[in-house]
C-alpha atoms as a PDB file:
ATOM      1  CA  UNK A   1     -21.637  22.180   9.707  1.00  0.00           C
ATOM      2  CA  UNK A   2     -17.672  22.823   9.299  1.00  0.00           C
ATOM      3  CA  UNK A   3     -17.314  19.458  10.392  1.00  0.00           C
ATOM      4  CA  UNK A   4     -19.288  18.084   7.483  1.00  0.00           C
ATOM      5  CA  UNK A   5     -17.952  19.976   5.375  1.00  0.00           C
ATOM      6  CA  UNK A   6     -14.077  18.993   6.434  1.00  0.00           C
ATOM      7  CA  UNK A   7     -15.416  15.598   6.463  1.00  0.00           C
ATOM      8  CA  UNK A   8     -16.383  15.602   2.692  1.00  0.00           C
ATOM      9  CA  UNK A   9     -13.681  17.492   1.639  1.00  0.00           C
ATOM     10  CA  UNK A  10     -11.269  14.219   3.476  1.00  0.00           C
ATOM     11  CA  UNK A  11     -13.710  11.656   1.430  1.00  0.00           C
ATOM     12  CA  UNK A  12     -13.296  13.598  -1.857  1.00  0.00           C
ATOM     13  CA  UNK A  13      -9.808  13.679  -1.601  1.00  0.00           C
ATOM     14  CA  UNK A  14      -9.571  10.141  -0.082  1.00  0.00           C
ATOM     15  CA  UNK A  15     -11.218   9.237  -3.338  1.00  0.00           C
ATOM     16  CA  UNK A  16      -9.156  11.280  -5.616  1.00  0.00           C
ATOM     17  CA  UNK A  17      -5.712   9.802  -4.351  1.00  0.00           C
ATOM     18  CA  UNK A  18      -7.276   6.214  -4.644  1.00  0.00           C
ATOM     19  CA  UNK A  19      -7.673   6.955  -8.691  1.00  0.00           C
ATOM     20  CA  UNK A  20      -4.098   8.457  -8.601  1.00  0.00           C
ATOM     21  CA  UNK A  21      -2.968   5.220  -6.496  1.00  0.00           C
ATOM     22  CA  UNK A  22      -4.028   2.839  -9.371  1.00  0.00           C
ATOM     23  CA  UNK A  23      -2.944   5.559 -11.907  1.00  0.00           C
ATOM     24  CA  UNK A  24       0.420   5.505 -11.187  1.00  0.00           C
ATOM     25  CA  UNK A  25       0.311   1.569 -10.846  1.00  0.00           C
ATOM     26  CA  UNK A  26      -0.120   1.166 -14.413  1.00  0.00           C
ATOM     27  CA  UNK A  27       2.409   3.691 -14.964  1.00  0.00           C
ATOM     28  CA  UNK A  28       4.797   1.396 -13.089  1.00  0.00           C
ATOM     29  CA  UNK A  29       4.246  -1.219 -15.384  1.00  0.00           C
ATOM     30  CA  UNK A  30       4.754   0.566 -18.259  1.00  0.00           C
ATOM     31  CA  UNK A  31       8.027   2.275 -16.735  1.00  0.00           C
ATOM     32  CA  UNK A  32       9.059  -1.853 -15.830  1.00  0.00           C
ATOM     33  CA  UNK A  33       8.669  -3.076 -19.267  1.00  0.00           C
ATOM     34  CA  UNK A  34      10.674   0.353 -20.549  1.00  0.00           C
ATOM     35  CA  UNK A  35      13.689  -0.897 -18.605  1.00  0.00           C
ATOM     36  CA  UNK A  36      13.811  -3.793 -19.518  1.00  0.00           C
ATOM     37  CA  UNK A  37      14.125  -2.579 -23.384  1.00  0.00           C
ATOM     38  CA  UNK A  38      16.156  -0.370 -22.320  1.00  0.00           C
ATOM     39  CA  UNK A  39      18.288  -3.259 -20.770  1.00  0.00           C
ATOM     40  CA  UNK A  40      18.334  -4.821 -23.338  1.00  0.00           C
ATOM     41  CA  UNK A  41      19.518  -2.267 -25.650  1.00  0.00           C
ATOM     42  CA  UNK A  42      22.115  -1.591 -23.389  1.00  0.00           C
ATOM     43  CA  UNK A  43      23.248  -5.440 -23.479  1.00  0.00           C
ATOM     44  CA  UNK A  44      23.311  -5.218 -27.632  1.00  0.00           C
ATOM     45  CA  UNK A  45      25.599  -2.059 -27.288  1.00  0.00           C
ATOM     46  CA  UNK A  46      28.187  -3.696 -25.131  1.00  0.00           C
ATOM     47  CA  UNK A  47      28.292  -6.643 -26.804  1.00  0.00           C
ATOM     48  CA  UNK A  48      28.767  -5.019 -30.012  1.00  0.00           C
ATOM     49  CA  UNK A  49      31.924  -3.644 -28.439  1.00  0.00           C
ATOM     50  CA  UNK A  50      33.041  -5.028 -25.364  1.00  0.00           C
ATOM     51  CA  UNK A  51      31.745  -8.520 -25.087  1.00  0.00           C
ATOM     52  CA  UNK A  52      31.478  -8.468 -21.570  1.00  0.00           C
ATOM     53  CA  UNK A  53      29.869 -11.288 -18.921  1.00  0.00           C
ATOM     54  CA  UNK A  54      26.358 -11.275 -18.685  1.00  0.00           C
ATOM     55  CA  UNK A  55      26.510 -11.075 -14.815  1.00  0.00           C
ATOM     56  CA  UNK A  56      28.594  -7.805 -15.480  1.00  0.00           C
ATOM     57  CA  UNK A  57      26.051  -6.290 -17.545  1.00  0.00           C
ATOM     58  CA  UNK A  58      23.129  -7.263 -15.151  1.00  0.00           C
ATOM     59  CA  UNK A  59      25.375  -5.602 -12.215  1.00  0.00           C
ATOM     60  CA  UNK A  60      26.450  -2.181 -14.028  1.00  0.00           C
ATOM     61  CA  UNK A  61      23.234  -1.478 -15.317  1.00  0.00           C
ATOM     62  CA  UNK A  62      21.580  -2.384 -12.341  1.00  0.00           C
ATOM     63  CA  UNK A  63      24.072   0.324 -10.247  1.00  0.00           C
ATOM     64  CA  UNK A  64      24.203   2.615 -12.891  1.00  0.00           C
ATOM     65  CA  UNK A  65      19.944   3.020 -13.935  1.00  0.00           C
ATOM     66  CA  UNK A  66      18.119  -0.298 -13.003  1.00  0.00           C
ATOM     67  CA  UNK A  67      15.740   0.600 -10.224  1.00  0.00           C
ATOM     68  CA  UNK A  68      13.002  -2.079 -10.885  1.00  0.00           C
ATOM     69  CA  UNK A  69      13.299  -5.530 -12.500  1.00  0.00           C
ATOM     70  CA  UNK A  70      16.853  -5.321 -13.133  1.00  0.00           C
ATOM     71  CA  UNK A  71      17.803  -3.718 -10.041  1.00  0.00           C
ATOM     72  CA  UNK A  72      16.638  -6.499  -8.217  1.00  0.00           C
ATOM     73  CA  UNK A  73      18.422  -9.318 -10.162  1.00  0.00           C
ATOM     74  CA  UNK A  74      21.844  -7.273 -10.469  1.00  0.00           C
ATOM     75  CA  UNK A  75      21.543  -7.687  -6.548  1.00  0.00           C
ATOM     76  CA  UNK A  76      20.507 -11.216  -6.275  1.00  0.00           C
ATOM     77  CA  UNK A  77      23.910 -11.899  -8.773  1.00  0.00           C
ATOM     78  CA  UNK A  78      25.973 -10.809  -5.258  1.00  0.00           C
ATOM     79  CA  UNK A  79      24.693 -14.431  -3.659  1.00  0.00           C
ATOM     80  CA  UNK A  80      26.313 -16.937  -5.976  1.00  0.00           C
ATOM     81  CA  UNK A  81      23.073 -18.922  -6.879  1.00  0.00           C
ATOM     82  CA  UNK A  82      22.180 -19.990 -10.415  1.00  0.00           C
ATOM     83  CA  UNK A  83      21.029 -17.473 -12.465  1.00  0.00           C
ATOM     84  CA  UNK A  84      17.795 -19.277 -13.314  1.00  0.00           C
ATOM     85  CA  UNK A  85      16.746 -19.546  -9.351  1.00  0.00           C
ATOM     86  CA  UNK A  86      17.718 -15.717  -8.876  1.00  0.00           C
ATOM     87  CA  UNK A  87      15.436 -14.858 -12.305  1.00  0.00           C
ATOM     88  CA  UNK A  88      12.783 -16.795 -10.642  1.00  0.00           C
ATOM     89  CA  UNK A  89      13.385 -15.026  -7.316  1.00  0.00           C
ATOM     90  CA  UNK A  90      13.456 -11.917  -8.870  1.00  0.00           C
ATOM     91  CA  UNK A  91       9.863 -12.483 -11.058  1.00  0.00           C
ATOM     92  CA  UNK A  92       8.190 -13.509  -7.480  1.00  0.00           C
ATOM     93  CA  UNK A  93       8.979 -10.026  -6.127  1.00  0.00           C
ATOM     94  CA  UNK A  94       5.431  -8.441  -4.768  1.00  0.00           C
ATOM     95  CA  UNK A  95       5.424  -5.124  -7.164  1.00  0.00           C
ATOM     96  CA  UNK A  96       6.212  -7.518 -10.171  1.00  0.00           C
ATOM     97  CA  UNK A  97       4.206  -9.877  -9.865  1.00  0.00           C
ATOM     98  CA  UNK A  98       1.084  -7.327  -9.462  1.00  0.00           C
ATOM     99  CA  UNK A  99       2.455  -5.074 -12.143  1.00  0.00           C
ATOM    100  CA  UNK A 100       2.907  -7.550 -15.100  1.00  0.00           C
ATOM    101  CA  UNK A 101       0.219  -9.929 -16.372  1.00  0.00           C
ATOM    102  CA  UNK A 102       1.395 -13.353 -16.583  1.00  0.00           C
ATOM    103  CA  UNK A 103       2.046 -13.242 -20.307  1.00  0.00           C
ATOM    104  CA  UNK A 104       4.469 -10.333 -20.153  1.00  0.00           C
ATOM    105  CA  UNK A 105       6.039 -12.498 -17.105  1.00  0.00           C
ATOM    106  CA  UNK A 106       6.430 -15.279 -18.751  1.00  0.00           C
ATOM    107  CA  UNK A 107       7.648 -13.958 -21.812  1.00  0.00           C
ATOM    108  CA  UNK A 108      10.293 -11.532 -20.174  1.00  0.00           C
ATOM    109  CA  UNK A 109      11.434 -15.076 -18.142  1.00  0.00           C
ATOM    110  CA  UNK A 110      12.210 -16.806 -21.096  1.00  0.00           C
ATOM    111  CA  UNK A 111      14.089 -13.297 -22.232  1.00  0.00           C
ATOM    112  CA  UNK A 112      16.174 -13.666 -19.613  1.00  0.00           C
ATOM    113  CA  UNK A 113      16.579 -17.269 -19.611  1.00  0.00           C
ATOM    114  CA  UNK A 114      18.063 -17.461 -22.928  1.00  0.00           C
ATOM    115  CA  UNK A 115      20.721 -14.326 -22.709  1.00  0.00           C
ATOM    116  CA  UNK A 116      24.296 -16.261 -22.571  1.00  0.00           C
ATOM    117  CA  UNK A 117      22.902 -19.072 -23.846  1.00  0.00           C
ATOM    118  CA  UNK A 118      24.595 -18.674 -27.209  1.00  0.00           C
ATOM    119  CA  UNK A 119      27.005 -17.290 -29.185  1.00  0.00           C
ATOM    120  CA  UNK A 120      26.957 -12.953 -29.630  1.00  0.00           C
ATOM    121  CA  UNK A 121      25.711 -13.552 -33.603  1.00  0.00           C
ATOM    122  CA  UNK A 122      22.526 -15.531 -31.545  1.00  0.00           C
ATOM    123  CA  UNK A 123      22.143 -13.152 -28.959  1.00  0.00           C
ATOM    124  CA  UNK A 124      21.912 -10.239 -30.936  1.00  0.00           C
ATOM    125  CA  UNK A 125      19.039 -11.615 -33.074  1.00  0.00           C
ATOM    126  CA  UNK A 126      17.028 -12.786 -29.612  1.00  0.00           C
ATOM    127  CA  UNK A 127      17.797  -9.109 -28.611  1.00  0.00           C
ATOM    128  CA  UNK A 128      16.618  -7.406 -31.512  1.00  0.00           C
ATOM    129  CA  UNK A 129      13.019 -10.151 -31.724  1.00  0.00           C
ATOM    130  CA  UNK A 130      12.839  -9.147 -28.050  1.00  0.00           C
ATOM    131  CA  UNK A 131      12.886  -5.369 -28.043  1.00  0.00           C
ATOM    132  CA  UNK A 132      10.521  -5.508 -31.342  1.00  0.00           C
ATOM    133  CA  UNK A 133       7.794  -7.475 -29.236  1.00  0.00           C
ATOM    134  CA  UNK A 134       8.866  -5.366 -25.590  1.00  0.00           C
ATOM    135  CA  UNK A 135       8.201  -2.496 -28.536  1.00  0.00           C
ATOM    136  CA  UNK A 136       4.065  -3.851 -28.886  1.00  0.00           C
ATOM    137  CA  UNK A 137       4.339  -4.380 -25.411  1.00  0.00           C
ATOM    138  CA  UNK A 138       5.139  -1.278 -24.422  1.00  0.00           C
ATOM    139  CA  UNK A 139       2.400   0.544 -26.959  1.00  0.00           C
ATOM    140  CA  UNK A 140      -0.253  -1.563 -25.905  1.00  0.00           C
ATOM    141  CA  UNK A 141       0.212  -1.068 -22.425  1.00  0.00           C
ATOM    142  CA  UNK A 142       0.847   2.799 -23.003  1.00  0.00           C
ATOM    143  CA  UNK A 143      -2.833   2.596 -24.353  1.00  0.00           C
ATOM    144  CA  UNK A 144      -4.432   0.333 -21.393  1.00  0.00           C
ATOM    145  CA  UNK A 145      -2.761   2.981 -19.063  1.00  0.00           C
ATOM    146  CA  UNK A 146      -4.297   5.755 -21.087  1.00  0.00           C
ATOM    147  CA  UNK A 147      -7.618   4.583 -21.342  1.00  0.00           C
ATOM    148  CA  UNK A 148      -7.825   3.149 -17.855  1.00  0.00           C
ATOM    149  CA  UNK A 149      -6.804   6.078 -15.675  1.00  0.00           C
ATOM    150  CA  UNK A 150      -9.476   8.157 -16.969  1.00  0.00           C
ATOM    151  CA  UNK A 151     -11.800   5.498 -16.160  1.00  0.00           C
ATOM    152  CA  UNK A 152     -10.235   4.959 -12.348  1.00  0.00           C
ATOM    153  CA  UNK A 153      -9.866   9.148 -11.988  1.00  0.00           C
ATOM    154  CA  UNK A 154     -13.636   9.550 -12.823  1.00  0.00           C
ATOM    155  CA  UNK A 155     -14.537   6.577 -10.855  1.00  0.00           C
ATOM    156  CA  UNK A 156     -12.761   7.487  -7.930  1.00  0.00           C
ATOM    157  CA  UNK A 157     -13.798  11.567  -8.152  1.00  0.00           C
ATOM    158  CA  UNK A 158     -17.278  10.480  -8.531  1.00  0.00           C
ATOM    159  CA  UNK A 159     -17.602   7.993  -6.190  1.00  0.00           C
ATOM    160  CA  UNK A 160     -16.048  10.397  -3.207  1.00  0.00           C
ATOM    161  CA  UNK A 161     -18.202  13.115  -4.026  1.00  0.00           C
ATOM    162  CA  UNK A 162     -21.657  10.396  -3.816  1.00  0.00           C
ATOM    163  CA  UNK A 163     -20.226   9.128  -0.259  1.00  0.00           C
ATOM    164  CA  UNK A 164     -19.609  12.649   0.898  1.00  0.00           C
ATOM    165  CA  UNK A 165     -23.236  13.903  -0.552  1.00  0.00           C
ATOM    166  CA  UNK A 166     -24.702  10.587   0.957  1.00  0.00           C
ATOM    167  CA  UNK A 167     -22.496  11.422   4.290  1.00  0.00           C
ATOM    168  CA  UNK A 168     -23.864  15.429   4.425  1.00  0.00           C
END
């Protein structure tokens, strides 16, 4: 009978960590899209004063905060390729491309696409239209994260206690 009991006790919790596995998924994606507005308010600062290279941005934010998305292009800028291949590159990463839907991809691509592209009047504009729409982006997946980690934490707690009462 301890057995059993063990037993359901390692399903339960099997099943609780599952919903906390797919909890903290969403929360990556809504910590992902947070850097990059972040990143990009950090680009609109220094260009305000400094002007600097794009490249140079990329690489001290990316050593200085960027752990996700921009972490991973500020080290792709070490291999000298064009910055459109290493954007690409970087967009094709595994936890990217399950974290963001294709919309939010896509979107974020052409973000990046267009910084340096024009003259620091132009690129302040695209970085103030960008953070306002990373700003809805950023609410409404606040709310899909809200609402659907209750559903996958009472999914998964339910569904480990039925196997282990099924397993008893």
């Amino acid at each position: 009978m301890p057995i059993k009991a063990v037993g359901a006790v390692l399903i339960m919790t099997s099943g609780i960590l599952i919903g906390v596995s797919l909890k903290s998924r969403l929360s990556y994606r809504v910590d992902l899209l947070k850097e990059v507005y972040d990143f990009l308010l950090y680009i609109k600062r220094n260009l305000n004063y400094d002007m600097p290279a794009l490249s140079d941005l990329f690489c001290q934010y990316g050593t200085e905060w960027g752990c996700g998305l921009i972490g991973v292009i500020s080290d792709s800028l070490e291999n000298d390729e064009p910055f459109e291949k290493i954007v690409e590159h970087s967009f094709s990463a595994a936890e990217i491309m399950n974290t963001l839907n294709v919309s939010e991809q896509n979107y974020l691509k052409s973000v990046f696409l267009q910084l340096g592209s024009s003259d620091s009047e132009s690129q302040l504009m695209l970085i103030d239209s960008s953070a306002a729409q990373l700003e809805c982006m950023i609410k409404e997946s606040t709310e899909e994260k809200d609402r659907k980690s209750r559903v996958y934490m009472s999914l998964s707690v339910y569904s480990g206690m039925i196997i282990a009462i099924l397993l008893i």
